[in-house]
PDB file of N, CA and C in Angstrom:
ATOM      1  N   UNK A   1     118.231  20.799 100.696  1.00  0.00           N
ATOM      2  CA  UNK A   1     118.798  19.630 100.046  1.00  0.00           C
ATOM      3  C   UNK A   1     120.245  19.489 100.517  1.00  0.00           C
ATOM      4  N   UNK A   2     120.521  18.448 100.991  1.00  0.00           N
ATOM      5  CA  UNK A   2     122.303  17.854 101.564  1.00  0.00           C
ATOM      6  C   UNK A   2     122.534  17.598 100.547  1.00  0.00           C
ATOM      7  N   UNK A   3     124.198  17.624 100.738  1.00  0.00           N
ATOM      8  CA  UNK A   3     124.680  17.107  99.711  1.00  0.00           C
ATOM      9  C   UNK A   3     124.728  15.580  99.171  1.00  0.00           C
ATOM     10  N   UNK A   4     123.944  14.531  99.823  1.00  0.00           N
ATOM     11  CA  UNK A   4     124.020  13.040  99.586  1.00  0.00           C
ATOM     12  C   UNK A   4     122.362  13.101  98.722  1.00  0.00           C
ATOM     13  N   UNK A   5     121.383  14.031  99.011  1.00  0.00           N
ATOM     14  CA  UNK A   5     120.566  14.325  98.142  1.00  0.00           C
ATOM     15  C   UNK A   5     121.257  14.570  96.944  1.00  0.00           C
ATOM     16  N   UNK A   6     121.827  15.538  97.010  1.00  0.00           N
ATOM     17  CA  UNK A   6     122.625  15.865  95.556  1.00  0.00           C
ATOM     18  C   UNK A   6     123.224  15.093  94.763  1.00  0.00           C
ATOM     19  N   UNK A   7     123.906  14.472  95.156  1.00  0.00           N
ATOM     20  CA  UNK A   7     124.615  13.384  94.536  1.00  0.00           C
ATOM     21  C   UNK A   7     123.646  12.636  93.926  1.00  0.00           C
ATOM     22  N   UNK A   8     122.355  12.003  94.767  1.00  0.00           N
ATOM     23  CA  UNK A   8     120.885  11.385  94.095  1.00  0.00           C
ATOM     24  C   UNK A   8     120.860  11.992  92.627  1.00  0.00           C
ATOM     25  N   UNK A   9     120.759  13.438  93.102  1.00  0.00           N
ATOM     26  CA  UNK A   9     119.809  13.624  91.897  1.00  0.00           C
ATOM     27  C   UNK A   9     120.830  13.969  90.658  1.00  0.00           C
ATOM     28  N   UNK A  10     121.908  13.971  90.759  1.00  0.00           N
ATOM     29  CA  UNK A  10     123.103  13.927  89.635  1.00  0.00           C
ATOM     30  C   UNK A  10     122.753  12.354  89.161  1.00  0.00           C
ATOM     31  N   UNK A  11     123.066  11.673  89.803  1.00  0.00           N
ATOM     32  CA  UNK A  11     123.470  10.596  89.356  1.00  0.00           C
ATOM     33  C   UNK A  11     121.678   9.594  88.550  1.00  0.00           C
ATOM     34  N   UNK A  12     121.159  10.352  89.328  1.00  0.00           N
ATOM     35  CA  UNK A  12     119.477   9.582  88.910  1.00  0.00           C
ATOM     36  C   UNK A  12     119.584   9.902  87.346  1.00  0.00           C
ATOM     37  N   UNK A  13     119.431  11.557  87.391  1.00  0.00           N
ATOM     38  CA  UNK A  13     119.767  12.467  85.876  1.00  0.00           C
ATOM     39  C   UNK A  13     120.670  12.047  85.340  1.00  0.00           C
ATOM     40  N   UNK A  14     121.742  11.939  85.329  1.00  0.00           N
ATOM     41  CA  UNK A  14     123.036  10.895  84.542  1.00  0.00           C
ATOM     42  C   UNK A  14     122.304   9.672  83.665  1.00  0.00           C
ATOM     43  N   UNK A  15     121.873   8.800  84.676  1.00  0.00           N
ATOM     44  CA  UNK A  15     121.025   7.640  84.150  1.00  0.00           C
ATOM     45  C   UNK A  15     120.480   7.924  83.259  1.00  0.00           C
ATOM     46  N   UNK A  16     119.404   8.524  83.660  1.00  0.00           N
ATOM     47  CA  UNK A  16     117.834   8.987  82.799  1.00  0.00           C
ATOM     48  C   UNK A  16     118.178   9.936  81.410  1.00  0.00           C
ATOM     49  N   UNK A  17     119.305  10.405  81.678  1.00  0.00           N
ATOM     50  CA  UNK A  17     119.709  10.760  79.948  1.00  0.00           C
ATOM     51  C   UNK A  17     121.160   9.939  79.189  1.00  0.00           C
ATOM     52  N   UNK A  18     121.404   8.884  79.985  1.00  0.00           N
ATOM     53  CA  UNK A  18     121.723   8.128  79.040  1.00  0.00           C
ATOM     54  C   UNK A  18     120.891   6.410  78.961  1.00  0.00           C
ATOM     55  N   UNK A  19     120.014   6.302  79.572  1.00  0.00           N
ATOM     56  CA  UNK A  19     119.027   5.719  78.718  1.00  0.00           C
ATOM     57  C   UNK A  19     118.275   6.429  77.769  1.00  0.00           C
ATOM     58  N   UNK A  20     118.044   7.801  77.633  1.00  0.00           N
ATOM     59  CA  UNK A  20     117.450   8.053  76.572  1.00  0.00           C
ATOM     60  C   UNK A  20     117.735   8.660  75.374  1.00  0.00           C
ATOM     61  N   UNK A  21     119.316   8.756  75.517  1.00  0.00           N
ATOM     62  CA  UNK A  21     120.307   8.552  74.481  1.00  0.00           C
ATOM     63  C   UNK A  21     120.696   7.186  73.496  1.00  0.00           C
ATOM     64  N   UNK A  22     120.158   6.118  74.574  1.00  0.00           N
ATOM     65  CA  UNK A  22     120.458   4.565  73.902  1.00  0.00           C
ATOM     66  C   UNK A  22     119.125   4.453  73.020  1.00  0.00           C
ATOM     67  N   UNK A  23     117.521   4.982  73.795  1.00  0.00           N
ATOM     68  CA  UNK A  23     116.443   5.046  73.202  1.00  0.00           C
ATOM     69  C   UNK A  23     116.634   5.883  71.878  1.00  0.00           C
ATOM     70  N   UNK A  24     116.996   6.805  72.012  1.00  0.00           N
ATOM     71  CA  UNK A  24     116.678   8.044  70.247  1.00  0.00           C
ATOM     72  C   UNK A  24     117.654   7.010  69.585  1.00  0.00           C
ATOM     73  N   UNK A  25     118.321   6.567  70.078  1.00  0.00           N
ATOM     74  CA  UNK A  25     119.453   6.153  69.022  1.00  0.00           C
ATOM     75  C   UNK A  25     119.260   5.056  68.482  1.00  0.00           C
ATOM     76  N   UNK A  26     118.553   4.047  69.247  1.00  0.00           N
ATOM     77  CA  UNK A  26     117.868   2.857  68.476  1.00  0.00           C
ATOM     78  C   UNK A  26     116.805   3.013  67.543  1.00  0.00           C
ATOM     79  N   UNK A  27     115.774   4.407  68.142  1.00  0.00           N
ATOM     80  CA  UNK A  27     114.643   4.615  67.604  1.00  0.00           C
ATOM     81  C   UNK A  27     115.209   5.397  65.887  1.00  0.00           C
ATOM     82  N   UNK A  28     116.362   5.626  66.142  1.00  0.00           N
ATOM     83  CA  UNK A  28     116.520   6.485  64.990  1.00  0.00           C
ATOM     84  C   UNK A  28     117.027   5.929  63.475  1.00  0.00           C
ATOM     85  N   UNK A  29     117.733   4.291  64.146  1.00  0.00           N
ATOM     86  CA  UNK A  29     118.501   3.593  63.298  1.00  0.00           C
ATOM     87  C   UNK A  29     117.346   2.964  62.969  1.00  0.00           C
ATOM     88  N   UNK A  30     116.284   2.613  63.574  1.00  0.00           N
ATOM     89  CA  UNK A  30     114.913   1.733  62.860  1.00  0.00           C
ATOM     90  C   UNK A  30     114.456   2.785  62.264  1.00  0.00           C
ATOM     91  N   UNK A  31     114.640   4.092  61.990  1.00  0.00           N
ATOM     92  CA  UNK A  31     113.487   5.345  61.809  1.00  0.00           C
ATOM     93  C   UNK A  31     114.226   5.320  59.859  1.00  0.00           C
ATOM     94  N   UNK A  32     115.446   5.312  59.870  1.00  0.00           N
ATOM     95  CA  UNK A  32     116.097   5.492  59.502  1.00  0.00           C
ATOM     96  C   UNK A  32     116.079   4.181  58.353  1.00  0.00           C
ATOM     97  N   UNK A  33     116.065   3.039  58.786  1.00  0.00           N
ATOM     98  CA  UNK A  33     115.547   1.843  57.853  1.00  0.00           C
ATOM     99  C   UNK A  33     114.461   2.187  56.887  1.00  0.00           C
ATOM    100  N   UNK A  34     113.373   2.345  57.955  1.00  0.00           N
ATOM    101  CA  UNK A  34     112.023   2.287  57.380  1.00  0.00           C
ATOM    102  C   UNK A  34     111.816   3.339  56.327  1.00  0.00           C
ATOM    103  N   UNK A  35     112.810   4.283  56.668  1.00  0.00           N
ATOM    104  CA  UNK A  35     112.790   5.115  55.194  1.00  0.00           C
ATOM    105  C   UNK A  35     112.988   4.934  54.141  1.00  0.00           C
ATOM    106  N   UNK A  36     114.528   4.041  54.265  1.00  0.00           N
ATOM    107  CA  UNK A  36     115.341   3.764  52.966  1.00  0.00           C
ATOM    108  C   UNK A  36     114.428   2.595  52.292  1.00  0.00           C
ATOM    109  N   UNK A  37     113.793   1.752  53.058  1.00  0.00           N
ATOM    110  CA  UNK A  37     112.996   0.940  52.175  1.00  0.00           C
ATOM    111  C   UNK A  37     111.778   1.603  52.092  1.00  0.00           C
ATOM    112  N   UNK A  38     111.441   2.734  51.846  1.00  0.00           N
ATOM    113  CA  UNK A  38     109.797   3.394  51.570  1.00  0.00           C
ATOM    114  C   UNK A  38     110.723   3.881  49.781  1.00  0.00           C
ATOM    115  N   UNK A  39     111.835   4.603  50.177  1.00  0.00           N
ATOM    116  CA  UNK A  39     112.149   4.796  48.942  1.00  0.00           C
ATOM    117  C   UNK A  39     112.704   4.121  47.857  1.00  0.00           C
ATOM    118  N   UNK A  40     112.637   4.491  46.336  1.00  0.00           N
ATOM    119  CA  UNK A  40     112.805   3.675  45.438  1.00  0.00           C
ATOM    120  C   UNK A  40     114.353   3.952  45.069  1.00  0.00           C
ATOM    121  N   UNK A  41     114.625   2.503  44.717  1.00  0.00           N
ATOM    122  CA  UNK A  41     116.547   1.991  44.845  1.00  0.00           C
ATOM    123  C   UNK A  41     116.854   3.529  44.138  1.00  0.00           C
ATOM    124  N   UNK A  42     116.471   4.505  43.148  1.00  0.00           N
ATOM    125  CA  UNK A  42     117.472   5.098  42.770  1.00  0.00           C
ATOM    126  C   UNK A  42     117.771   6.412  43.327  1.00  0.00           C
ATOM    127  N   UNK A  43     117.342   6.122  44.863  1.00  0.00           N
ATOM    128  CA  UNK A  43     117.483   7.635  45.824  1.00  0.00           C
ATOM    129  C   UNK A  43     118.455   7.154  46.291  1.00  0.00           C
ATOM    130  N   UNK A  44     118.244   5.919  46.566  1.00  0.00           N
ATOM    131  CA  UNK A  44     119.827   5.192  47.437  1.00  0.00           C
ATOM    132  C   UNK A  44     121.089   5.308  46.869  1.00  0.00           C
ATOM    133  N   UNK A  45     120.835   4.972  45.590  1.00  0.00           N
ATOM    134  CA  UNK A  45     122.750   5.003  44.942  1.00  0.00           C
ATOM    135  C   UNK A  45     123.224   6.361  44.933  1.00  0.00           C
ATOM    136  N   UNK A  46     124.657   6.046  45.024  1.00  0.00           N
ATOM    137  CA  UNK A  46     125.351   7.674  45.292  1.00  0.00           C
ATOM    138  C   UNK A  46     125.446   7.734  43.404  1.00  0.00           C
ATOM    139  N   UNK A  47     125.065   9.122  43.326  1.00  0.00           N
ATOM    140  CA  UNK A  47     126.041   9.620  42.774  1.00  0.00           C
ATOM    141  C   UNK A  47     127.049  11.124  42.462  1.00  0.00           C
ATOM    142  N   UNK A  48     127.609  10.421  41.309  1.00  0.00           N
ATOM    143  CA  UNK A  48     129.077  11.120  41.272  1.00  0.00           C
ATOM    144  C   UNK A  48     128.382  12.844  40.496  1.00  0.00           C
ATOM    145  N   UNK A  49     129.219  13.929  40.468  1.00  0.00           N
ATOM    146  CA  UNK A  49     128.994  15.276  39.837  1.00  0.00           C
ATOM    147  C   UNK A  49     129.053  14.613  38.324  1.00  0.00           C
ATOM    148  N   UNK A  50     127.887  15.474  37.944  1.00  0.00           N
ATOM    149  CA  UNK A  50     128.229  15.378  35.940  1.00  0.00           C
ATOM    150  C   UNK A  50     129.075  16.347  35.970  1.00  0.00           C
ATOM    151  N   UNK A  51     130.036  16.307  34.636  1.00  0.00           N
ATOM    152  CA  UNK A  51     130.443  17.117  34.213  1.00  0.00           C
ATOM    153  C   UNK A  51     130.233  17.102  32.751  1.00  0.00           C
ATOM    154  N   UNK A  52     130.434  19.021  32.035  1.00  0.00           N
ATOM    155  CA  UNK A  52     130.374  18.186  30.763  1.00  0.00           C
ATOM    156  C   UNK A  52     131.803  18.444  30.199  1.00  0.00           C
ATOM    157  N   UNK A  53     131.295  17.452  28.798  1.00  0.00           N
ATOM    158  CA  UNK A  53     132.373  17.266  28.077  1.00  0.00           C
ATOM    159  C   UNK A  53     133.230  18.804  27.591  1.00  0.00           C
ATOM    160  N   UNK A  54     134.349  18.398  27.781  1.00  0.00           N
ATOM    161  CA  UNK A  54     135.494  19.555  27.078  1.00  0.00           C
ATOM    162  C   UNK A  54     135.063  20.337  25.656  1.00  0.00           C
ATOM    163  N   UNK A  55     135.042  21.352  25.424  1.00  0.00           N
ATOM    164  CA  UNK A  55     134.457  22.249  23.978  1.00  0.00           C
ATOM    165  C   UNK A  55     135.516  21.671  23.180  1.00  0.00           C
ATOM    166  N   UNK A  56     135.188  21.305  22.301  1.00  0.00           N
ATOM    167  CA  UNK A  56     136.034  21.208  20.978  1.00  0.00           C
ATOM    168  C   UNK A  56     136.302  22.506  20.383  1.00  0.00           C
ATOM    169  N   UNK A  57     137.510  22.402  19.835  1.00  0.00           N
ATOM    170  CA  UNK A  57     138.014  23.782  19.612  1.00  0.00           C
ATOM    171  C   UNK A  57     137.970  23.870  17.962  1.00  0.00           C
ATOM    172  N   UNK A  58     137.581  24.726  17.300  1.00  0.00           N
ATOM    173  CA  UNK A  58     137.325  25.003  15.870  1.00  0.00           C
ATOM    174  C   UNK A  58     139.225  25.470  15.413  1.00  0.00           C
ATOM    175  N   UNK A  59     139.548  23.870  14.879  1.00  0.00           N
ATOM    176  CA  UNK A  59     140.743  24.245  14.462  1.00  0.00           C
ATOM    177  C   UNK A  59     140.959  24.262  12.773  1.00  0.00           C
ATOM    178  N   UNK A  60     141.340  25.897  12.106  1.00  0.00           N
ATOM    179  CA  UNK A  60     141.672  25.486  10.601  1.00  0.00           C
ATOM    180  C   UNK A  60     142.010  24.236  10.158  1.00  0.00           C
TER     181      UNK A  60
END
């Protein structure tokens, strides 16, 4: 293999993994939809930590 072969096959491979970086990444943002609408609205909302309330203190 010369080096103008080489360069081919860098640059072919370059390509071929960033088209299939643009592919997972589209495939992932539709993958990624189709979930959030399989699940029901109250997986979606964030929420916040409970905490509980402060002990009341037994004062004479």
């Amino acid at each position: 293999m010369n080096f103008a072969e080489l360069i081919q096959v860098i640059g072919l491979s370059a390509l071929l993994t960033l088209a299939l970086i643009v592919a997972l990444t589209r495939f992932g943002r539709h993958l990624l939809a189709v979930v959030q609408a399989l699940l029901p609205p109250r997986y979606l909302k964030p929420q916040g930590v409970r905490r509980r309330a402060p002990a009341k203190s037994e004062a004479p």
